[in-house]
N, C-alpha and C. Protein backbone atom coordinates (compact mmCIF):
# COMPACT_ATOMS: atom_id res chain seq x y z
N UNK A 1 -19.85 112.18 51.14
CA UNK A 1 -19.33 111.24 52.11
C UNK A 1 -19.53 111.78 53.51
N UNK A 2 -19.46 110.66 54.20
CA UNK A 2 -20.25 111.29 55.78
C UNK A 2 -19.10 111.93 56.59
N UNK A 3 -19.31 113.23 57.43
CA UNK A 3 -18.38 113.84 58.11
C UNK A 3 -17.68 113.14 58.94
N UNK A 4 -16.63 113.37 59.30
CA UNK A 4 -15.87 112.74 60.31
C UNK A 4 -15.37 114.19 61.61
N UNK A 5 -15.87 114.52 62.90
CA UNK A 5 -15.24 115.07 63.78
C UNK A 5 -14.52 114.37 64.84
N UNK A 6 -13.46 115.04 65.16
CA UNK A 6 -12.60 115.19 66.13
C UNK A 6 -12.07 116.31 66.65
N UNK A 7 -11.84 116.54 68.20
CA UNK A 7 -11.27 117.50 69.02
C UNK A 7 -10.31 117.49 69.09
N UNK A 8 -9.68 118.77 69.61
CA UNK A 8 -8.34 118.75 69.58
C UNK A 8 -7.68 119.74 70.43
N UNK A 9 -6.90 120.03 71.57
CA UNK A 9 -6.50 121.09 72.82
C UNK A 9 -6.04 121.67 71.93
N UNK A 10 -5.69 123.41 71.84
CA UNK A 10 -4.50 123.47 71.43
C UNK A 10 -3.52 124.17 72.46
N UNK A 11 -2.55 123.65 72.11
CA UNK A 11 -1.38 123.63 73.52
C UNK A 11 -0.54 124.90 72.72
N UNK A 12 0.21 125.39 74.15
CA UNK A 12 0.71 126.75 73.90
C UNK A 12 2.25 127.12 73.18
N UNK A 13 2.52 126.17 73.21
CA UNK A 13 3.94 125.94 72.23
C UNK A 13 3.63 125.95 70.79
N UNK A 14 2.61 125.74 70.25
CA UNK A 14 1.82 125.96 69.17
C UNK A 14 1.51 127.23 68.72
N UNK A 15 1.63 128.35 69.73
CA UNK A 15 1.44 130.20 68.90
C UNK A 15 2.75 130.60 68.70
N UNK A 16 2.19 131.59 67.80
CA UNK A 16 3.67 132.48 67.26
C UNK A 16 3.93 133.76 68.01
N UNK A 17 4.40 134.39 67.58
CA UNK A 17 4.72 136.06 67.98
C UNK A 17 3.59 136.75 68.39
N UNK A 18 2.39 136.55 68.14
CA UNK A 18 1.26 137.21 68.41
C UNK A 18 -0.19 136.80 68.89
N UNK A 19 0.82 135.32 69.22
CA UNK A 19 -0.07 134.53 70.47
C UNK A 19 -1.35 133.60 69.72
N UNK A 20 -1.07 133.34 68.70
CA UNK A 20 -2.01 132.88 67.89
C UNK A 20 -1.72 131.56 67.23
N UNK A 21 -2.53 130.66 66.95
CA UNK A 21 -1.83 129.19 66.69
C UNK A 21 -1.20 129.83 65.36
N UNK A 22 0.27 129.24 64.94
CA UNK A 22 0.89 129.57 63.99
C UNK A 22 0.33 128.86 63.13
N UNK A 23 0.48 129.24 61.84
CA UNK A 23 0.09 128.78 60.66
C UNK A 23 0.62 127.68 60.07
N UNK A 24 1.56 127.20 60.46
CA UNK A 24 1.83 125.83 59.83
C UNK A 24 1.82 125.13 60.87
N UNK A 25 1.00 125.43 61.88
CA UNK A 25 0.58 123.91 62.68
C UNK A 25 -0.23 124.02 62.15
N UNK A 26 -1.35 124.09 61.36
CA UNK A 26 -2.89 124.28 61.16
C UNK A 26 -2.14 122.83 60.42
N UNK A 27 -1.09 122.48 59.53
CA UNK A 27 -1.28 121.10 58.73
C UNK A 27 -0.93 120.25 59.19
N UNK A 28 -0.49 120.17 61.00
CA UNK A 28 -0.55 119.03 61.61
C UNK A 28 -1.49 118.73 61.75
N UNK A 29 -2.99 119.33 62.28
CA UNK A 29 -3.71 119.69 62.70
C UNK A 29 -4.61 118.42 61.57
N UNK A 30 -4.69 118.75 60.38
CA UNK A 30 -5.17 118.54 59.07
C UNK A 30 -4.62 116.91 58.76
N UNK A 31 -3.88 116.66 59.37
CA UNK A 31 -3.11 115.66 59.24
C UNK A 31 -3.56 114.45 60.28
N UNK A 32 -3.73 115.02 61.68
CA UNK A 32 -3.76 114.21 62.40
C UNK A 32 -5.25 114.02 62.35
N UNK A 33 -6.42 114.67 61.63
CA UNK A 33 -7.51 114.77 61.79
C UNK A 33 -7.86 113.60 60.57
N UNK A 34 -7.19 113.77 59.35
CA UNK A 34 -7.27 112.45 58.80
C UNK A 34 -6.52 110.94 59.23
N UNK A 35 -5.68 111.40 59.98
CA UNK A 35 -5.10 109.87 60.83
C UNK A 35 -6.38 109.15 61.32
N UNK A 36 -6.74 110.00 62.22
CA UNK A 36 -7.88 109.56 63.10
C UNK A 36 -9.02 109.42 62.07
N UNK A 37 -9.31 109.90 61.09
CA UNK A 37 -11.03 109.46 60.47
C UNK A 37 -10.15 108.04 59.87
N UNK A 38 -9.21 107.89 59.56
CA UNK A 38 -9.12 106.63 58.95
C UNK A 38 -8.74 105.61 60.19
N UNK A 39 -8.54 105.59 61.44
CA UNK A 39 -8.68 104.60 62.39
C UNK A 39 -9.96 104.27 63.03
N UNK A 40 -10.54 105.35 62.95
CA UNK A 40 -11.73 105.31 63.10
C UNK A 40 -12.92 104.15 62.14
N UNK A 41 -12.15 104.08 60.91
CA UNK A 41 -12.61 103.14 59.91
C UNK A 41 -12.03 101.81 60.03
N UNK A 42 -10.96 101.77 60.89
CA UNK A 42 -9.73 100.86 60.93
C UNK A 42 -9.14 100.42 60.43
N UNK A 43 -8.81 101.41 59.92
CA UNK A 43 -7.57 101.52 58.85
C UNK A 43 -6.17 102.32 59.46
N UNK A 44 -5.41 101.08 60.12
CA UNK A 44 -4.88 101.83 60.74
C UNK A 44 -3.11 101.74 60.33
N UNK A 45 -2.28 102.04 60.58
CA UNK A 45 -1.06 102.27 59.61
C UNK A 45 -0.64 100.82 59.76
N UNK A 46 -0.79 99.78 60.37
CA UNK A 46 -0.36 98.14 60.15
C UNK A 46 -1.88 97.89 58.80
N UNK A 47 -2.52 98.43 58.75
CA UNK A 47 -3.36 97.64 57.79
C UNK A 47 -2.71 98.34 56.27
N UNK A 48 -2.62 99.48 56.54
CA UNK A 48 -1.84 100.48 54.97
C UNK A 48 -0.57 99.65 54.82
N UNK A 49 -0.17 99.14 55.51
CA UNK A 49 1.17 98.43 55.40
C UNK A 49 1.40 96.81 54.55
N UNK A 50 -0.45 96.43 55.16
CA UNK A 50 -0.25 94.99 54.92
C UNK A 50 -0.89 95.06 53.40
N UNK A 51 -1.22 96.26 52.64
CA UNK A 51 -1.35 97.02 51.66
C UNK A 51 -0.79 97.58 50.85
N UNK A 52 0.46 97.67 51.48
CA UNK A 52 1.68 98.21 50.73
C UNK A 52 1.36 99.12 50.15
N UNK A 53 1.08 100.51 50.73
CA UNK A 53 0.89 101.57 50.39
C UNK A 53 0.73 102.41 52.04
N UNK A 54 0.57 104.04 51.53
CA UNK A 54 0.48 105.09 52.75
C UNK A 54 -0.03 106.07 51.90
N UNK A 55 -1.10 107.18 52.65
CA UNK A 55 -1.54 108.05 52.15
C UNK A 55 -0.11 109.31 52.54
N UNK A 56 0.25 110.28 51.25
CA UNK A 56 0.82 111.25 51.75
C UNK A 56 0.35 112.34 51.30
N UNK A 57 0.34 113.82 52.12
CA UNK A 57 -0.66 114.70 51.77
C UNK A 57 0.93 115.33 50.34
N UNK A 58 0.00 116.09 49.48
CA UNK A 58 0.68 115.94 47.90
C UNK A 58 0.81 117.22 47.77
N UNK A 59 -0.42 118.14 48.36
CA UNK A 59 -0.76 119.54 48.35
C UNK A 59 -1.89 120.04 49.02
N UNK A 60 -1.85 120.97 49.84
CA UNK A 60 -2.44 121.52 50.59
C UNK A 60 -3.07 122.78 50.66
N UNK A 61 -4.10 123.24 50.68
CA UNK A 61 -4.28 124.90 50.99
C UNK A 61 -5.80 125.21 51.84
N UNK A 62 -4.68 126.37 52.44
CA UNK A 62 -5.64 126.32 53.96
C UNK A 62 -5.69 127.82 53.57
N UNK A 63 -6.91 128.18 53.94
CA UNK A 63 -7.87 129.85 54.18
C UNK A 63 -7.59 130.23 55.42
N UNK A 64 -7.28 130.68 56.39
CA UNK A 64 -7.11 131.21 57.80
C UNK A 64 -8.00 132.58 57.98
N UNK A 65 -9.51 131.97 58.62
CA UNK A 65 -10.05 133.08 58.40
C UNK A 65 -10.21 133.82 59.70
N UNK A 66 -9.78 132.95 61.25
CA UNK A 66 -9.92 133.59 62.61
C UNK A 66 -8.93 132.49 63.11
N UNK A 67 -8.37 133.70 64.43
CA UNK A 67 -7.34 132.91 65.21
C UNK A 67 -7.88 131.69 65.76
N UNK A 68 -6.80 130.76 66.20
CA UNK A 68 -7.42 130.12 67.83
C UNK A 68 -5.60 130.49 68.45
N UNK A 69 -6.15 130.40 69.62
CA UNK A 69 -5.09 130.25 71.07
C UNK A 69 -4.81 129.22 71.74
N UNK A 70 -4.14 129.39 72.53
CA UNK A 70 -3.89 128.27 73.71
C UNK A 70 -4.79 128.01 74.47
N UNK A 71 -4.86 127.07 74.78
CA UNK A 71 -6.30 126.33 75.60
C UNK A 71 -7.85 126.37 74.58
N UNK A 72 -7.69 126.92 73.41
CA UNK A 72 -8.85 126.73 72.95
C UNK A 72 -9.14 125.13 72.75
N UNK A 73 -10.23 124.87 72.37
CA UNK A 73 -10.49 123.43 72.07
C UNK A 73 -11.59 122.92 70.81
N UNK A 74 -10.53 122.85 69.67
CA UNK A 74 -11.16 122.70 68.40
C UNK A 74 -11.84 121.42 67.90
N UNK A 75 -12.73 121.95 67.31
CA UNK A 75 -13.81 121.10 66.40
C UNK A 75 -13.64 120.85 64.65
N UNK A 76 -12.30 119.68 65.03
CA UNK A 76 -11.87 119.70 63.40
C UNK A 76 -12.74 118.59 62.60
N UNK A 77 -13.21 118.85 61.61
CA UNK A 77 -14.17 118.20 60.53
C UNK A 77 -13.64 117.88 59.29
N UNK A 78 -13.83 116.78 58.70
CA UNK A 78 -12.61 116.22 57.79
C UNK A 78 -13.85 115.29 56.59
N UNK A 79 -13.60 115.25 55.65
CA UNK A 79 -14.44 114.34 54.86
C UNK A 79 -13.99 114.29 53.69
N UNK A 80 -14.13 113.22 52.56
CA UNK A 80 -13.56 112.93 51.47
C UNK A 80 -14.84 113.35 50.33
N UNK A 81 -13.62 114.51 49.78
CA UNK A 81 -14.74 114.95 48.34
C UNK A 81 -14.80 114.00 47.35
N UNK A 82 -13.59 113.20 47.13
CA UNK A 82 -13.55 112.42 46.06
C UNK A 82 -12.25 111.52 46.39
N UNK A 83 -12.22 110.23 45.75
CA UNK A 83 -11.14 109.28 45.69
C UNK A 83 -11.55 108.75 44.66
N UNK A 84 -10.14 108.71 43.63
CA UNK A 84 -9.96 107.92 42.21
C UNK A 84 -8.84 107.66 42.03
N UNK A 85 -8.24 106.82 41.08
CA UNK A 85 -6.87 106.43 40.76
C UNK A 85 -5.70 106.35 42.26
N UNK A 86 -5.01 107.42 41.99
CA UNK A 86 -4.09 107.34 43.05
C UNK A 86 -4.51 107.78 43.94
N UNK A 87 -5.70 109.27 43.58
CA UNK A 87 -5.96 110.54 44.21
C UNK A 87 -6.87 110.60 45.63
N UNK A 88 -7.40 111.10 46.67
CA UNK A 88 -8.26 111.29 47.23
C UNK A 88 -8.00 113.08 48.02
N UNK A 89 -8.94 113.85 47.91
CA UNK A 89 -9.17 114.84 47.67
C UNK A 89 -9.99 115.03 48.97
N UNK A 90 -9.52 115.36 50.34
CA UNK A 90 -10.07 115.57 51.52
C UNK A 90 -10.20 117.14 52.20
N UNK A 91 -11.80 117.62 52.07
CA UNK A 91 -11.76 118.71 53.21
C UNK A 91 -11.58 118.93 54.64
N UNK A 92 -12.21 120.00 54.82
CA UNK A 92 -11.57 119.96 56.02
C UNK A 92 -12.15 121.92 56.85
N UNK A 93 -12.73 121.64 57.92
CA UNK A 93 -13.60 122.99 58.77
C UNK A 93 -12.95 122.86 59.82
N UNK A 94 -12.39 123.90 60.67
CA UNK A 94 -12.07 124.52 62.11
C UNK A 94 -12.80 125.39 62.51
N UNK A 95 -13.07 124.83 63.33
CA UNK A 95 -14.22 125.86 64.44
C UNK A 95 -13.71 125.82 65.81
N UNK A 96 -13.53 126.64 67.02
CA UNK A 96 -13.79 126.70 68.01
C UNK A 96 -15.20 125.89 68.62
N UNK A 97 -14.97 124.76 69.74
CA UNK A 97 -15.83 123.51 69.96
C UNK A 97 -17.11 124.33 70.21
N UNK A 98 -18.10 124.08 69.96
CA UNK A 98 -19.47 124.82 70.19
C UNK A 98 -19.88 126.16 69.81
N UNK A 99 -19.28 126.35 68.71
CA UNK A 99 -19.14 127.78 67.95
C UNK A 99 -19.25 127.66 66.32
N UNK A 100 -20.08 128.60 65.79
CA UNK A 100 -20.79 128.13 64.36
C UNK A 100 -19.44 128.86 63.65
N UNK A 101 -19.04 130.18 63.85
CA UNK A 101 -17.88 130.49 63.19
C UNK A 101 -16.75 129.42 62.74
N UNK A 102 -16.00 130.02 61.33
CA UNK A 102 -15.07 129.35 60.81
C UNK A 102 -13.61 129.71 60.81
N UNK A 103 -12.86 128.66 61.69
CA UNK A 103 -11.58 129.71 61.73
C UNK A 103 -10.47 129.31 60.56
N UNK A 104 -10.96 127.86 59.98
CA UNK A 104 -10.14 127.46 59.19
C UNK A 104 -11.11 126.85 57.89
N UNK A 105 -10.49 127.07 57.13
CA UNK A 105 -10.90 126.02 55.76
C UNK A 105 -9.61 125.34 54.74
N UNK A 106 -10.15 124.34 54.78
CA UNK A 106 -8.83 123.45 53.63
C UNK A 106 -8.73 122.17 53.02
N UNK A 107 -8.27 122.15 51.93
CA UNK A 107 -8.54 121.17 50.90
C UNK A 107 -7.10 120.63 50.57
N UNK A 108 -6.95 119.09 50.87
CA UNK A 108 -5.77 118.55 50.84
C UNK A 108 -5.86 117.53 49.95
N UNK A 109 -5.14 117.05 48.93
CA UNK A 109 -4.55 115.79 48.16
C UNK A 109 -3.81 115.68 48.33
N UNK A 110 -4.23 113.75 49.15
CA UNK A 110 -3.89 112.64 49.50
C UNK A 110 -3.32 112.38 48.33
N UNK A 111 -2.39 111.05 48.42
CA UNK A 111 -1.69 110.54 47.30
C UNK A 111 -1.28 109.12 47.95
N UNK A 112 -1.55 108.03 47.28
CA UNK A 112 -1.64 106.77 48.02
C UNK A 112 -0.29 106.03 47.09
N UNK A 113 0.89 106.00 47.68
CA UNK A 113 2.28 105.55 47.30
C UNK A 113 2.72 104.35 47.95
N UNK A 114 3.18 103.60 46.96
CA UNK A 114 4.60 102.74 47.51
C UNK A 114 5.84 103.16 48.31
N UNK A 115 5.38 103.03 49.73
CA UNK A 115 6.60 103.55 50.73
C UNK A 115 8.24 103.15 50.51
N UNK A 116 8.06 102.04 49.59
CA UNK A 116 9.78 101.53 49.44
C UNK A 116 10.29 102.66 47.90
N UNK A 117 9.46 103.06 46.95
CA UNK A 117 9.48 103.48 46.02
C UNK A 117 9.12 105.06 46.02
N UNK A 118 7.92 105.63 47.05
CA UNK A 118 7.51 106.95 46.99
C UNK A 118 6.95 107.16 45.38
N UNK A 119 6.44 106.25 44.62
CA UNK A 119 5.56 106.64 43.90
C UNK A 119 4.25 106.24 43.90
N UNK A 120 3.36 106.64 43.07
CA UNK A 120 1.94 106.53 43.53
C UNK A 120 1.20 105.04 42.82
N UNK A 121 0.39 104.96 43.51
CA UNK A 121 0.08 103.55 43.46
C UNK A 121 -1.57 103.96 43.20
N UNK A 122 -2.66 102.86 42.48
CA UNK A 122 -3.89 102.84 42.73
C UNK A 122 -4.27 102.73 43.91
N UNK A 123 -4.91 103.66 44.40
CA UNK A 123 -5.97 102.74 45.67
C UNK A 123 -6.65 102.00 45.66
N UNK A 124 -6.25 100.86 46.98
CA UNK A 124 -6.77 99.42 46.82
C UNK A 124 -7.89 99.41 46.98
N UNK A 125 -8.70 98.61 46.03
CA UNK A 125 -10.30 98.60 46.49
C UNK A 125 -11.12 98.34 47.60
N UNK A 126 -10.11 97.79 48.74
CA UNK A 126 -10.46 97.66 50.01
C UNK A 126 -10.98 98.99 50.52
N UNK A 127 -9.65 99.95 50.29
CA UNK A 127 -9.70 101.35 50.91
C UNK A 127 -10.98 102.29 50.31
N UNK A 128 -11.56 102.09 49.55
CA UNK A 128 -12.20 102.75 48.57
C UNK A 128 -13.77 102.51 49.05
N UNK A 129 -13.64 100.89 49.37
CA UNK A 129 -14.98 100.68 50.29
C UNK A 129 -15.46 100.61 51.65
N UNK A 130 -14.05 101.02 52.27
CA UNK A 130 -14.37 101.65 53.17
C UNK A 130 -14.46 102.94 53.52
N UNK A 131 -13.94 103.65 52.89
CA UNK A 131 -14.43 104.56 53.04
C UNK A 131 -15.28 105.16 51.89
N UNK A 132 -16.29 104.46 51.69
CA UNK A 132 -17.24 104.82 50.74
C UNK A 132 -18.15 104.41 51.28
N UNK A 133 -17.99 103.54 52.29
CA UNK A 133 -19.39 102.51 52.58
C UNK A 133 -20.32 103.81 53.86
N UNK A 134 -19.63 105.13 53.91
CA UNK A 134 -20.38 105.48 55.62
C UNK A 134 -21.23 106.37 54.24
C-alpha cells in the first residue's frame, strides 16, 4: 500500500530528563500520523461516524533506535500492511526531515469498533476501498 508522509515540529514540552523526545509521545506521534493519512483520504472522523465505527489503536510497539529534540522536524511515514475483519495492521518510520537514518520504527493494530459499545466491528467496505484504492 502506498506511503503516506507527514511532518511534524517537535516542541519542547515533549523531552524528558535528558532532553530527548520522551518515549510515550512517540504514540501520539503514531497516532496523529494515522489521523492525517486517513483525512488525507477523507475519511475524516464525521465520515467514521456516519459509519458507526472509529479506528482504536489495540497494540502498539515501537523500536527507539535514535533521539530527536526540540525543534527537530520529523518525517513521519505511515502505511497499511494489511486490513481484514476488524483488523488493520499499520507501520510506521521516523526520521529526522532530510535524513536517511532511523530514529523510530513501529507497528500498530488498529481495531475498527462500535463507539456506543467499544467492541469491534467489520470494516466497512467503503473503508477498505479506500484505502486500498492508492
Amino acid at each position: 500500500m502506498q506511503i503516506f508522509k507527514t511532518l511534524l515540529r517537535v516542541r519542547h514540552y515533549e523531552m524528558d530528563a535528558l532532553g530527548h523526545v520522551n518515549n510515550a509521545v512517540y504514540q501520539n506521534y503514531l497516532e496523529q500520523a494515522a489521523i492525517e493519512h486517513s483525512e488525507h483520504l477523507g475519511l475524516t472522523f464525521d465520515v467514521y461516524r456516519e459509519l458507526g465505527g472509529v479506528f482504536v489503536m489495540r497494540r502498539v510497539e515501537i523500536e527507539y533506535l535514535h533521539p530527536a529534540v526540540a525543534s527537530d522536524t520529523l518525517e513521519i511515514m505511515t502505511w497499511l500492511r494489511e486490513m481484514r475483519g476488524t483488523r488493520a495492521y499499520r507501520q510506521y518510520e521516523i526520521r529526522k526531515q532530510n535524513q536517511e537514518d532511523l530514529l523510530v520504527t513501529a507497528e500498530a493494530l488498529w481495531v475498527w469498533v462500535d463507539p456506543k459499545t467499544m467492541r469491534p466491528r467489520g470494516i466497512p467496505k467503503m473503508l477498505l476501498e479506500k484505502f486500498l484504492q492508492i
